[in-house]
C-alpha atoms as a PDB file:
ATOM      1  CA  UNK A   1     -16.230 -24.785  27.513  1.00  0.00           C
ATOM      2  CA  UNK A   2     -18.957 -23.812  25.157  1.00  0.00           C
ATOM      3  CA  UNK A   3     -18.146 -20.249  25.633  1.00  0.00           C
ATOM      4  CA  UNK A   4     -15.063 -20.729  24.443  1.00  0.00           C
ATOM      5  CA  UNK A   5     -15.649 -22.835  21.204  1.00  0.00           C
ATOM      6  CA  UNK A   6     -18.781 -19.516  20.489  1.00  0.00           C
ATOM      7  CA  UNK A   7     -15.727 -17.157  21.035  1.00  0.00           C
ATOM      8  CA  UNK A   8     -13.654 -18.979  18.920  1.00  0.00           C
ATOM      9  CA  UNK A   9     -16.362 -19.357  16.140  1.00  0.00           C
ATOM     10  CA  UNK A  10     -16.342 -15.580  16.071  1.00  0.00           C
ATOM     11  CA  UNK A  11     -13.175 -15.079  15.761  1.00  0.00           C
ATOM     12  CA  UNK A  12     -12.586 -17.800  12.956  1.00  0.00           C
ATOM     13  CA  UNK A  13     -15.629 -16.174  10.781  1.00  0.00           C
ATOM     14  CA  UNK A  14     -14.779 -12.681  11.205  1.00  0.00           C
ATOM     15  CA  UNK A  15     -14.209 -10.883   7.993  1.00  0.00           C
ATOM     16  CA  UNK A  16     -10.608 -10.369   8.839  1.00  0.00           C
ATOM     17  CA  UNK A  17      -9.508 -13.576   9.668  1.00  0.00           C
ATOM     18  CA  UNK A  18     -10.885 -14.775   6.175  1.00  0.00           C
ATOM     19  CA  UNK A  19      -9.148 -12.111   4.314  1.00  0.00           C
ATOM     20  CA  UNK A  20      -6.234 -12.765   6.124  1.00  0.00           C
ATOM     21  CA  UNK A  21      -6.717 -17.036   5.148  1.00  0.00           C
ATOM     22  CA  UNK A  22      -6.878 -15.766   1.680  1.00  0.00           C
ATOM     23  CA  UNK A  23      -4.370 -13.295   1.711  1.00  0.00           C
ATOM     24  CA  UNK A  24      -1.825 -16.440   2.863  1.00  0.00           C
ATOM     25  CA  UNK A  25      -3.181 -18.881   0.387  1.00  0.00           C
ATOM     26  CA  UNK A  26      -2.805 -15.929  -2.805  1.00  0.00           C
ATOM     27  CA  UNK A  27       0.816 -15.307  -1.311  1.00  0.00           C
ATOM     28  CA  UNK A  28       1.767 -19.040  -1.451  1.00  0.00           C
ATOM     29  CA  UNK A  29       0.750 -19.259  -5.059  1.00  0.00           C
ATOM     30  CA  UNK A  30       2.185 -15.980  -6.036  1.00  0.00           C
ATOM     31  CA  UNK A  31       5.835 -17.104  -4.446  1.00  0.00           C
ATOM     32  CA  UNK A  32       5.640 -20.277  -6.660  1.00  0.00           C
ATOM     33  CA  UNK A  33       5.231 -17.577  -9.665  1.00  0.00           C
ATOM     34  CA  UNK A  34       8.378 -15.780  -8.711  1.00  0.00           C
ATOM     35  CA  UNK A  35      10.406 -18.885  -8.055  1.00  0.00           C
ATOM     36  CA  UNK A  36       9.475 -19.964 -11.563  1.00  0.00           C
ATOM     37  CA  UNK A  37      10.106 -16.195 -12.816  1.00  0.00           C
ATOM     38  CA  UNK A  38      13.335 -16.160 -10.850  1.00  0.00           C
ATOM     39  CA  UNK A  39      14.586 -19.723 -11.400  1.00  0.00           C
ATOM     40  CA  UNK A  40      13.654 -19.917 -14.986  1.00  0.00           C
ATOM     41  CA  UNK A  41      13.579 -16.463 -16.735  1.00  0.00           C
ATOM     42  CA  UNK A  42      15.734 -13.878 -14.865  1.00  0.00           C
ATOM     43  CA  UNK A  43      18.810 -16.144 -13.643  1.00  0.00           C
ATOM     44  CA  UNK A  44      19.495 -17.652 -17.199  1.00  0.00           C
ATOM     45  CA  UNK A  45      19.293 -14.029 -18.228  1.00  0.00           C
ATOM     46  CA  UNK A  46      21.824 -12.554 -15.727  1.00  0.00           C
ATOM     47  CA  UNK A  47      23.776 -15.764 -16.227  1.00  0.00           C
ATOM     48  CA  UNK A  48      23.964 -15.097 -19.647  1.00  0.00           C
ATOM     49  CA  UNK A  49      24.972 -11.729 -19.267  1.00  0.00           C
ATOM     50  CA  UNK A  50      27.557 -12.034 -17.157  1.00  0.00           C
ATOM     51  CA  UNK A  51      29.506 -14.978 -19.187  1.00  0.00           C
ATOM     52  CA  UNK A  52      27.318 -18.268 -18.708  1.00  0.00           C
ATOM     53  CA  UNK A  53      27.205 -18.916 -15.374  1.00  0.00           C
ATOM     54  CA  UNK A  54      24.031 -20.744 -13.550  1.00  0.00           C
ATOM     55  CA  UNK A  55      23.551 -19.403 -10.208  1.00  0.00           C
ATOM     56  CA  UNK A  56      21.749 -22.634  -8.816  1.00  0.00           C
ATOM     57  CA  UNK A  57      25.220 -24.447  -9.119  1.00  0.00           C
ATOM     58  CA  UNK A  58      27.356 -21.593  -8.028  1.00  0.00           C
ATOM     59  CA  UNK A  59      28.750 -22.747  -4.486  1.00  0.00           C
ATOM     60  CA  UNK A  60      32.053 -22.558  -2.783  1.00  0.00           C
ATOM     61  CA  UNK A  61      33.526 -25.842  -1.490  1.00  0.00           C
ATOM     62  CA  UNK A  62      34.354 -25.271   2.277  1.00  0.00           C
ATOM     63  CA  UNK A  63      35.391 -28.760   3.064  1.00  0.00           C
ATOM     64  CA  UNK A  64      36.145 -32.117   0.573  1.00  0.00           C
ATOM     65  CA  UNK A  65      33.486 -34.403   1.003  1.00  0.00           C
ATOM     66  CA  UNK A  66      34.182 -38.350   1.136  1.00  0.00           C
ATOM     67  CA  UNK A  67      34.667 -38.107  -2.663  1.00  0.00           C
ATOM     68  CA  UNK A  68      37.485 -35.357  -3.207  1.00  0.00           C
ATOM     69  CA  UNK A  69      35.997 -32.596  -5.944  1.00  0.00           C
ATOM     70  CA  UNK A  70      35.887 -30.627  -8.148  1.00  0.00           C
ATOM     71  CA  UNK A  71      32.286 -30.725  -7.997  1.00  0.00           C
ATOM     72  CA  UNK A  72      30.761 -30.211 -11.163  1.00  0.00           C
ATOM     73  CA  UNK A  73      26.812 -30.087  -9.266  1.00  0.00           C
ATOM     74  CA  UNK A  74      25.409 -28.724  -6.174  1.00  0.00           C
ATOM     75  CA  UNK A  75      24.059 -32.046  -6.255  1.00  0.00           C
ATOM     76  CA  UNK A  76      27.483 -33.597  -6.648  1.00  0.00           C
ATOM     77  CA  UNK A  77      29.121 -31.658  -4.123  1.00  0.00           C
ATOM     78  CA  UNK A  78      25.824 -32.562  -1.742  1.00  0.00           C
ATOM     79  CA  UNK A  79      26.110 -36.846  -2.233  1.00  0.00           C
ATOM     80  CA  UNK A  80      29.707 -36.326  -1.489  1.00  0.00           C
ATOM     81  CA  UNK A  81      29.059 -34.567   1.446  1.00  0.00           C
ATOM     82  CA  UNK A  82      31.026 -32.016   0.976  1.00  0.00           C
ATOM     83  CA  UNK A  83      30.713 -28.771   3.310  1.00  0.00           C
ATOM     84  CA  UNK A  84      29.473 -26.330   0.402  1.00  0.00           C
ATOM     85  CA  UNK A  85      28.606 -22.362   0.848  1.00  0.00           C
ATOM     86  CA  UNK A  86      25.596 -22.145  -1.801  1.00  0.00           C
ATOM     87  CA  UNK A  87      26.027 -18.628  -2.784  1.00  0.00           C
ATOM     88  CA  UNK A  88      23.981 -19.349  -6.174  1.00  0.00           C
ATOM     89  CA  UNK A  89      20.852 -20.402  -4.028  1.00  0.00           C
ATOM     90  CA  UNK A  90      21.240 -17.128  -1.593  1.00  0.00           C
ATOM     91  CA  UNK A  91      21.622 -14.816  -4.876  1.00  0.00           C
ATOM     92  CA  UNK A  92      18.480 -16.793  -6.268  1.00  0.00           C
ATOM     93  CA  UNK A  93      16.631 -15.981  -3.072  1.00  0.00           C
ATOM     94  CA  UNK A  94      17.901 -12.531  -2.935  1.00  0.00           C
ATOM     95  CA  UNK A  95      15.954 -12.013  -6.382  1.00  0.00           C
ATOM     96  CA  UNK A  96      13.004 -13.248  -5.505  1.00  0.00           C
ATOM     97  CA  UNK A  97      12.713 -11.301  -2.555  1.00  0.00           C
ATOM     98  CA  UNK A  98      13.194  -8.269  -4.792  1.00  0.00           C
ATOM     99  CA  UNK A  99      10.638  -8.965  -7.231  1.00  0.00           C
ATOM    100  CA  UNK A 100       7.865  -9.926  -3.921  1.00  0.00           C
ATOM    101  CA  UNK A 101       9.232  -6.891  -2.619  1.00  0.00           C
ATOM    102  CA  UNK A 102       8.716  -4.913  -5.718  1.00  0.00           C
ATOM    103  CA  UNK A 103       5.009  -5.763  -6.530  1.00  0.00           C
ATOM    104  CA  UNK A 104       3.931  -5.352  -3.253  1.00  0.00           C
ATOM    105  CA  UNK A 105       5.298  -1.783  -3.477  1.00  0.00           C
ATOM    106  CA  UNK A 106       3.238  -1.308  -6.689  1.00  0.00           C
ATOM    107  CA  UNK A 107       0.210  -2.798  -4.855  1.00  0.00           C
ATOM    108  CA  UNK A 108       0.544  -0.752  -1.639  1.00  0.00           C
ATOM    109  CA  UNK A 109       1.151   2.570  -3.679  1.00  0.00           C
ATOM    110  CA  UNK A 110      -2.200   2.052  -5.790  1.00  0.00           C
ATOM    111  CA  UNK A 111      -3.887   1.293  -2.489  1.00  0.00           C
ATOM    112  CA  UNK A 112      -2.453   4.306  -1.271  1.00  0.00           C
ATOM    113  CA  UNK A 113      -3.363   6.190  -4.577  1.00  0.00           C
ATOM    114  CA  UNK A 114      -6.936   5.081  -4.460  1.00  0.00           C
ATOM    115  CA  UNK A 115      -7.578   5.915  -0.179  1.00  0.00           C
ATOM    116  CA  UNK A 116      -6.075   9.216  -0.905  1.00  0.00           C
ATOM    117  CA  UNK A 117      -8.591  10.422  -3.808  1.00  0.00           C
ATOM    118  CA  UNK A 118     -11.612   8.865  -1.830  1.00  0.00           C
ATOM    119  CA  UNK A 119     -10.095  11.399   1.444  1.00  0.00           C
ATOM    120  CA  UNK A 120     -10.123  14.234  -0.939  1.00  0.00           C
ATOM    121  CA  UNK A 121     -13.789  15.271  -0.407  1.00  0.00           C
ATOM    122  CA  UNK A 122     -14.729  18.932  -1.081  1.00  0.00           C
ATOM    123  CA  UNK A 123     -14.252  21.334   2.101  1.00  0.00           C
ATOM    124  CA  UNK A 124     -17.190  23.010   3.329  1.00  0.00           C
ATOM    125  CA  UNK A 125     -16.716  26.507   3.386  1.00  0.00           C
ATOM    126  CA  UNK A 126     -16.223  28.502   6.320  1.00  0.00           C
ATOM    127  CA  UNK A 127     -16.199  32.105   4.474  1.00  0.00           C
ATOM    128  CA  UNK A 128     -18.701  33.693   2.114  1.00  0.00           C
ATOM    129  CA  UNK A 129     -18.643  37.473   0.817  1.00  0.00           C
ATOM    130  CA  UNK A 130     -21.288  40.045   2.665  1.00  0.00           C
ATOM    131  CA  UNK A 131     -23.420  40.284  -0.342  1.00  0.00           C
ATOM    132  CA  UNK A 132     -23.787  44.184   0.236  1.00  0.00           C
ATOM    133  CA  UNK A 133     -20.006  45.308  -0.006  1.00  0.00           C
ATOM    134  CA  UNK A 134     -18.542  41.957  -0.942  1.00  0.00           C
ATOM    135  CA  UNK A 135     -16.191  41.802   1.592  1.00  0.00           C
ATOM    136  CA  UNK A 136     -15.233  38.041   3.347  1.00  0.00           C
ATOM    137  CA  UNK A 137     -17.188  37.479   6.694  1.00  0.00           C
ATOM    138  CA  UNK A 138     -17.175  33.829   8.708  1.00  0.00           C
ATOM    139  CA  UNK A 139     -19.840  31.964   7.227  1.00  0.00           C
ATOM    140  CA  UNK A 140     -21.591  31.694  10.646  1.00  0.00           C
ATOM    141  CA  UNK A 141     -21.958  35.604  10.486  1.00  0.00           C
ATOM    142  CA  UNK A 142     -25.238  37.366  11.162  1.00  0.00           C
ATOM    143  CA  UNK A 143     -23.676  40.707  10.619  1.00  0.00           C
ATOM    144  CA  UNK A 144     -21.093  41.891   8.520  1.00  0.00           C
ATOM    145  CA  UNK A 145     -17.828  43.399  10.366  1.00  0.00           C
ATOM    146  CA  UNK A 146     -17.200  45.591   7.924  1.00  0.00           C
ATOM    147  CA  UNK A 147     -20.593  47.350   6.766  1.00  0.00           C
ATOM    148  CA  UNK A 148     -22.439  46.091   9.746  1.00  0.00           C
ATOM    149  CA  UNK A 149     -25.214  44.814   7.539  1.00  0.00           C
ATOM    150  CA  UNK A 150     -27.220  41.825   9.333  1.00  0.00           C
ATOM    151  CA  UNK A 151     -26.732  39.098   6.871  1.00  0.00           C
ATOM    152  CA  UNK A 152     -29.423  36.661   5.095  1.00  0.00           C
ATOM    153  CA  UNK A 153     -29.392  33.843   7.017  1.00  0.00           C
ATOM    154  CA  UNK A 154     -28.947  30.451   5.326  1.00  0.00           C
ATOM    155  CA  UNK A 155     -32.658  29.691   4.466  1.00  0.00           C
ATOM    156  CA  UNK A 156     -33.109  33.437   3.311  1.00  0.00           C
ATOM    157  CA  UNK A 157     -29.656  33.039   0.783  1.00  0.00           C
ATOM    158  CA  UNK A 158     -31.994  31.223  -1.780  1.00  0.00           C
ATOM    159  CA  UNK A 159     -33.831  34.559  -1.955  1.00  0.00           C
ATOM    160  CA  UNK A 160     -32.482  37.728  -4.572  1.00  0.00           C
ATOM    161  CA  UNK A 161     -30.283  40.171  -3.022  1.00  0.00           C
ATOM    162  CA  UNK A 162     -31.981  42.850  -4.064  1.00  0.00           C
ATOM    163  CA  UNK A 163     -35.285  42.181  -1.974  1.00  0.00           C
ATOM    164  CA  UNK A 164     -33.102  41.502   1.427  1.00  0.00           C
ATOM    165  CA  UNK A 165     -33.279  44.834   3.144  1.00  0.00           C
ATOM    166  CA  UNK A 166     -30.384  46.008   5.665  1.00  0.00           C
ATOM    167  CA  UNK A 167     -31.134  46.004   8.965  1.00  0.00           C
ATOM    168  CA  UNK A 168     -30.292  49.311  10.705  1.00  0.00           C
ATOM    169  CA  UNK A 169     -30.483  50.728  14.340  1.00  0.00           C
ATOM    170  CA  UNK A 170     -33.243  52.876  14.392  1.00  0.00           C
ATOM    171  CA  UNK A 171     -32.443  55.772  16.452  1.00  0.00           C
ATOM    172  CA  UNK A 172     -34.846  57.114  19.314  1.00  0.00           C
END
């Protein structure tokens, strides 16, 4: 039983289980931003624009409740008990899953941005020019291919060109 209260400890501690906690906690608080953007800025805007209406009392009466309607309220339709389709509430919803959708496309594509320029790192090079007739040879070369010159080997590169001799077969 102890072993599995340590196990759990590391699990519950591990850096991604915390970022994860506060991840949640960030998300809660940032979907009681939208509802407040959405319920308070953007549906009397679209109401406005499209003649007055407010979309948290838009609903369709499916059924008379005790009291017969019209409803002037959601909430008037609801203490009547009226069976009520609450399209207003689902177009309120359907914003606010736009906007959470939205920002976390901006925040994914400037993660994205930033892992991409930190996976750009220069390429070593796998070619260099023979430094005698300055033609491309595999930078793992010890002879040209095309001059057959033996090449300076890495350490020797620091050295001038001109004092690096060509090695040449001597001939018995």
């Amino acid at each position: 039983m102890a072993k599995f209260f340590q196990e759990f400890r590391e699990f519950a501690v591990k850096g991604n289980v915390v970022d994860m906690a506060v991840g949640i906690i960030i998300g809660g608080a940032f979907t009681l931003i939208v509802q407040s953007l959405v319920a308070d800025v953007m549906n009397p805007l679209i109401g406005l624009l499209v003649g007055g209406v407010d979309f948290s009392n838009l609903f369709l009466v499916l059924r008379q409740g005790a009291v017969v309607g019209p409803y002037a309220t959601l909430g008037d339709a609801q203490a009547a008990g009226a069976v009520i389709l609450n399209v207003g509430l689902f177009i309120n919803a359907v914003v606010s899953f736009t906007i959470v959708a939205f920002v976390v496309f901006l925040l994914v594509r400037t993660i994205n941005r930033l892992k991409r320029e930190e996976a750009v790192a220069p390429a070593s090079p796998t070619e260099q020019p023979c430094p005698y007739c300055l033609m491309v040879v595999p930078i793992k070369a010890t002879r040209c291919g095309h001059c057959t010159a033996a090449l300076p080997s890495s350490e020797a590169s620091a050295e001038p060109l001109s004092s690096q001799a060509t090695e040449t077969p001597v001939a018995k």
